[in-house]
C-alpha atoms as a PDB file:
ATOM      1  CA  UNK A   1      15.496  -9.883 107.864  1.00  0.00           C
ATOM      2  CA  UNK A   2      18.491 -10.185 109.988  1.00  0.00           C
ATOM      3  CA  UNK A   3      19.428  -7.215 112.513  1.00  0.00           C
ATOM      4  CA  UNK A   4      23.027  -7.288 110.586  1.00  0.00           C
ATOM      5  CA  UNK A   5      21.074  -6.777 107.151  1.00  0.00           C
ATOM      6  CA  UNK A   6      18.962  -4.091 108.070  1.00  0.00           C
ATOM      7  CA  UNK A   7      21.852  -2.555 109.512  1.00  0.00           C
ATOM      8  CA  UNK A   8      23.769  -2.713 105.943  1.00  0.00           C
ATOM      9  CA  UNK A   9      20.836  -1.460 104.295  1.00  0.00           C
ATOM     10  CA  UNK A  10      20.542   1.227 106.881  1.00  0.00           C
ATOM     11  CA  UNK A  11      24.705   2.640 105.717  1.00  0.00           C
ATOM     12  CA  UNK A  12      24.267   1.493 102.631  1.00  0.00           C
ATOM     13  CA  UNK A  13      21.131   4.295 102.324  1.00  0.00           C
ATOM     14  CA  UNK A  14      23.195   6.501 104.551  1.00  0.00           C
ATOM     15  CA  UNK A  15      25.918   6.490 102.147  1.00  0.00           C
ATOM     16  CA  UNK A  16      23.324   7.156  99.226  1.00  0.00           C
ATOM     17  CA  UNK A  17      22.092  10.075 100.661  1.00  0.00           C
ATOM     18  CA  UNK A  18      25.778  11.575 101.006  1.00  0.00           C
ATOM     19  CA  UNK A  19      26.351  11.118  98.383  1.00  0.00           C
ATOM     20  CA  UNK A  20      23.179  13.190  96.817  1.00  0.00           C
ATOM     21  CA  UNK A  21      23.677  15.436  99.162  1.00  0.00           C
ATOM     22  CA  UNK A  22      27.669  16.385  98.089  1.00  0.00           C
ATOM     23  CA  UNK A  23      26.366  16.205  94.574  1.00  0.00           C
ATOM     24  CA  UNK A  24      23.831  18.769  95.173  1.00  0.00           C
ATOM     25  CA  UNK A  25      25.915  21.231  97.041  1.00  0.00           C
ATOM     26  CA  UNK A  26      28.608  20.887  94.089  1.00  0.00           C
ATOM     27  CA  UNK A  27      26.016  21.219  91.380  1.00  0.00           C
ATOM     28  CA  UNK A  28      24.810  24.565  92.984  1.00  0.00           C
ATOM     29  CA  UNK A  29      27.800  25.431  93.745  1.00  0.00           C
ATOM     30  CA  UNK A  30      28.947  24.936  90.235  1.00  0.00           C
ATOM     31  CA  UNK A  31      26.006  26.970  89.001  1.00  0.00           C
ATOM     32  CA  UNK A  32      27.031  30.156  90.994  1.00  0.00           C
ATOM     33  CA  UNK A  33      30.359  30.193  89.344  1.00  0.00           C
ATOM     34  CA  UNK A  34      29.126  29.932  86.028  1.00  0.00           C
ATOM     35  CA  UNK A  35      29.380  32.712  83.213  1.00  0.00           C
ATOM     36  CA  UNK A  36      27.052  33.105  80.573  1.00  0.00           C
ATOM     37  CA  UNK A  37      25.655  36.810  81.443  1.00  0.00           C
ATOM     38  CA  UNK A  38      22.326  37.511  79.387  1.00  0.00           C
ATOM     39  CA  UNK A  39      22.681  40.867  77.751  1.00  0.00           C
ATOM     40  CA  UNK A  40      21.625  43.765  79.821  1.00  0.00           C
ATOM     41  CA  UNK A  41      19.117  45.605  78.721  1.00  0.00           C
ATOM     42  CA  UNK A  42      20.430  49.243  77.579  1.00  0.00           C
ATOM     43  CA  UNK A  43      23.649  47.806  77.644  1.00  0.00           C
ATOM     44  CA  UNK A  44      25.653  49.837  74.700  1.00  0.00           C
ATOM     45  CA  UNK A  45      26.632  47.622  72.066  1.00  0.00           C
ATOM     46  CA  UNK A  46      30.020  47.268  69.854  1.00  0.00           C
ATOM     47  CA  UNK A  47      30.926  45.704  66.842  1.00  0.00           C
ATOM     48  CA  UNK A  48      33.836  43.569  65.572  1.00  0.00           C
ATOM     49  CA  UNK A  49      34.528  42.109  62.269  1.00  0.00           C
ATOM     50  CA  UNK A  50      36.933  39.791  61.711  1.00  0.00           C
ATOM     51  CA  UNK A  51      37.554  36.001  61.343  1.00  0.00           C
ATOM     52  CA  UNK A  52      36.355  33.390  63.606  1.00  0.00           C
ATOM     53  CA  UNK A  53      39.041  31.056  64.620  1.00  0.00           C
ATOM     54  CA  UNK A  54      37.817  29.232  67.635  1.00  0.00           C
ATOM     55  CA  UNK A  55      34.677  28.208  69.383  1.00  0.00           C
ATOM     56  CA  UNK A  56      34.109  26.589  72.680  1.00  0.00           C
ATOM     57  CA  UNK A  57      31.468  25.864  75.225  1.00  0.00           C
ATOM     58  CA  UNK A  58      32.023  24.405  78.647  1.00  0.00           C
ATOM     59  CA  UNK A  59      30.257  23.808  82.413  1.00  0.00           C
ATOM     60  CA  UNK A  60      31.625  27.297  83.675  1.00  0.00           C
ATOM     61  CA  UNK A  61      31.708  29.395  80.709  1.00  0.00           C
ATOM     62  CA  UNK A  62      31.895  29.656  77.070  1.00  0.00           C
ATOM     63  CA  UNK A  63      33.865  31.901  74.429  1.00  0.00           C
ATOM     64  CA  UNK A  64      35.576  32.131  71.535  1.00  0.00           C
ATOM     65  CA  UNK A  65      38.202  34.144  69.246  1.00  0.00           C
ATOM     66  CA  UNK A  66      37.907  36.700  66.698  1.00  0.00           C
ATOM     67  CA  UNK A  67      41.314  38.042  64.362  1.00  0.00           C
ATOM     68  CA  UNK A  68      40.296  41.414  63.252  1.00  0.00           C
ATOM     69  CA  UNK A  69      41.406  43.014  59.999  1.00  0.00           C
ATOM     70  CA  UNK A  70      44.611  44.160  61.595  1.00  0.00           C
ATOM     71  CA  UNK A  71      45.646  40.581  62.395  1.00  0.00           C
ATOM     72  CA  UNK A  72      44.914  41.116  66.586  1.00  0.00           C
ATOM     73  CA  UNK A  73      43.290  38.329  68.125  1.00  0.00           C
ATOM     74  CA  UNK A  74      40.195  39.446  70.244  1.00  0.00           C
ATOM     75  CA  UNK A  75      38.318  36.962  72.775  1.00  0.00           C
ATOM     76  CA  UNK A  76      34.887  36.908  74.007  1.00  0.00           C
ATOM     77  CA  UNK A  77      32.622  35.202  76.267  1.00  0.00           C
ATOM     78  CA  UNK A  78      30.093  33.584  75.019  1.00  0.00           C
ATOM     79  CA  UNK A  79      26.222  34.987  76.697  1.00  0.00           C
ATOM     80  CA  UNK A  80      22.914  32.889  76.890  1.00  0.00           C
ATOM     81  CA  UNK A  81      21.422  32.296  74.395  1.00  0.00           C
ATOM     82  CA  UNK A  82      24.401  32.807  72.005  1.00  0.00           C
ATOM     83  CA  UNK A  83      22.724  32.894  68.323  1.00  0.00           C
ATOM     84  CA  UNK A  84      24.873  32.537  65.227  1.00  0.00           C
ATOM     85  CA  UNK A  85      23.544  33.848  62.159  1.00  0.00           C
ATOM     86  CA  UNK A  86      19.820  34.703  64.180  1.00  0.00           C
ATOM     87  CA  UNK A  87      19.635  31.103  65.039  1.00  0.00           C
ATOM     88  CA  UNK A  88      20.385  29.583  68.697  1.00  0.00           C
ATOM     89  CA  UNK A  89      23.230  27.873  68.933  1.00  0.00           C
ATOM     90  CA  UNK A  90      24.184  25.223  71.887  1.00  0.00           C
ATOM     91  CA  UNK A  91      26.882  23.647  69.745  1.00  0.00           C
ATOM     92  CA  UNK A  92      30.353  22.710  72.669  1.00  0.00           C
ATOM     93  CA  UNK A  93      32.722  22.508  70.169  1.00  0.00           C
ATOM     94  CA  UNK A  94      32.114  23.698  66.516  1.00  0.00           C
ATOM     95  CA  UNK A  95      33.577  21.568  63.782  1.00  0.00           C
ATOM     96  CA  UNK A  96      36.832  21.870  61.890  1.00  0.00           C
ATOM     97  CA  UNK A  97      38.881  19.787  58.729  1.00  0.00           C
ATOM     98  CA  UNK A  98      39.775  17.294  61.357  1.00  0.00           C
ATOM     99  CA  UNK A  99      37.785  16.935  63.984  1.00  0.00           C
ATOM    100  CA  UNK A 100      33.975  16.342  63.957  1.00  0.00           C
ATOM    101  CA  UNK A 101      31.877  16.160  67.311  1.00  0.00           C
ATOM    102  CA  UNK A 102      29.454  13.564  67.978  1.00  0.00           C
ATOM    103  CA  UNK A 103      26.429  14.876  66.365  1.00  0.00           C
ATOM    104  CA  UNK A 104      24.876  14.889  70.521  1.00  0.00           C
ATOM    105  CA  UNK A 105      26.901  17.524  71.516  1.00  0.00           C
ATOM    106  CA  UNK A 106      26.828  20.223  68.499  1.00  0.00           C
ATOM    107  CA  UNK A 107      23.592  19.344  66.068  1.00  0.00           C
ATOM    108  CA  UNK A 108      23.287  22.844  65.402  1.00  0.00           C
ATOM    109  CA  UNK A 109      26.179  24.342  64.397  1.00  0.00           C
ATOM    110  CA  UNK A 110      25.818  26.392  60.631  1.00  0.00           C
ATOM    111  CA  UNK A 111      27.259  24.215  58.423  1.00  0.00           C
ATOM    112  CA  UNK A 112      28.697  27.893  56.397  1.00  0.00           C
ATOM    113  CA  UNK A 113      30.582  29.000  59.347  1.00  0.00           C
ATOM    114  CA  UNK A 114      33.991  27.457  59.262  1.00  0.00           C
ATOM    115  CA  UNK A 115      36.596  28.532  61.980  1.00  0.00           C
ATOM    116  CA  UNK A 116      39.815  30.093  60.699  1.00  0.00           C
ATOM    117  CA  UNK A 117      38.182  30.914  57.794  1.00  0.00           C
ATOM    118  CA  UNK A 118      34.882  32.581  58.049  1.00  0.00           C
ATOM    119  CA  UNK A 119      34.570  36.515  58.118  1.00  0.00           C
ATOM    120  CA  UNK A 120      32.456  37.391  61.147  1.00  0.00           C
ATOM    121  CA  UNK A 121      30.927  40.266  62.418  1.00  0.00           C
ATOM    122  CA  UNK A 122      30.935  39.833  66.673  1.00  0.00           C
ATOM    123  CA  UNK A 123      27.951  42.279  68.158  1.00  0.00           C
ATOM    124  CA  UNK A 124      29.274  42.373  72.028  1.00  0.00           C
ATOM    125  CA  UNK A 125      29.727  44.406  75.259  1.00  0.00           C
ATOM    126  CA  UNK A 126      31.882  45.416  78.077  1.00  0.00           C
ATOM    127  CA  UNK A 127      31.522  43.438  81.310  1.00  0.00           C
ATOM    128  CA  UNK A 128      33.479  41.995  84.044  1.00  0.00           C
ATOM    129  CA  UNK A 129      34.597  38.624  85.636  1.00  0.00           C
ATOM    130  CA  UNK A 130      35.867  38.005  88.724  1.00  0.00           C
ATOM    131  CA  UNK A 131      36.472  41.771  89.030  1.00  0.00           C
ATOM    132  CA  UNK A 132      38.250  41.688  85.749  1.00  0.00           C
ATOM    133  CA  UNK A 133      37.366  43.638  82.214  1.00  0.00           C
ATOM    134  CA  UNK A 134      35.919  40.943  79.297  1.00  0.00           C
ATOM    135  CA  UNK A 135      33.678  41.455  76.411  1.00  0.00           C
ATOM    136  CA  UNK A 136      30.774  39.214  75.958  1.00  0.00           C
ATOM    137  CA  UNK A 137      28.654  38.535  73.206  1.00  0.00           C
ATOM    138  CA  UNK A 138      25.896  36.738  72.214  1.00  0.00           C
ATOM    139  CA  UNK A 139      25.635  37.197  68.788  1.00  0.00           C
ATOM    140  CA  UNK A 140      27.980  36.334  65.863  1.00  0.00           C
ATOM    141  CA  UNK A 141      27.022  37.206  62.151  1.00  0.00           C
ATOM    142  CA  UNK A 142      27.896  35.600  58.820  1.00  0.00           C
ATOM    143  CA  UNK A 143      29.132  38.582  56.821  1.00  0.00           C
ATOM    144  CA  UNK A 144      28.747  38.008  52.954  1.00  0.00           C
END
């Protein structure tokens, strides 16, 4: 092998390794800005009924929107594991009348829990982001 092809190699591995490296550092660094708090234990609980009318999952956090009885829209942030209806649920973005995810990104999501229209009741807490008063749940139940 030529001295000009080792050389090649030699950046071309160089370059690789940046590359992991960067990747690395932003994957971390990713993970420390996540939220999706576990619930603390002893933490005092509330409830909310209402209806669910969104649902979304991303890299950073999660959450989703509850209308009470009184027609005020409430938002929470979704915890880990977030169960709906005492099952685990990892579903991104729940199904509605016109839009269906790919079947790889929400396989679990109860097929009788249909935003905008089902009547939920929301167990959650008190917490704080970035210095800043949410609620967070991670549990959402079917009511009948």
């Amino acid at each position: 092998m030529s001295s000009q092809a080792r050389q090649i190699i030699r950046g071309l591995a160089s370059a690789v390794g940046l590359v992991i490296l960067f990747y690395s550092v932003d994957a971390s660094d990713a993970q420390m800005k996540a939220f999706f708090p576990k619930r603390p234990a002893g933490v005092t609980v509330s409830h909310l009924r209402g209806v669910l009318v969104d649902y979304g999952i991303g890299n950073a956090s999660g959450g989703f929107t509850v209308v009470d009885g009184n027609g005020k829209r409430v938002d929470f942030y979704t915890a880990w594991p977030m169960y709906i209806d005492g099952r685990p649920v990892k579903c991104s973005i729940a199904p509605t009348e016109t839009f269906k995810p790919d079947p790889r990104y929400c396989p679990d999501w109860p097929s009788n829990i249909r935003l905008g229209y089902t009547k939920v009741e929301v167990i959650y807490w008190s917490s704080a982001r970035d210095g800043e008063p949410v609620l967070v749940s991670d549990e959402i139940r079917k009511l009948p």
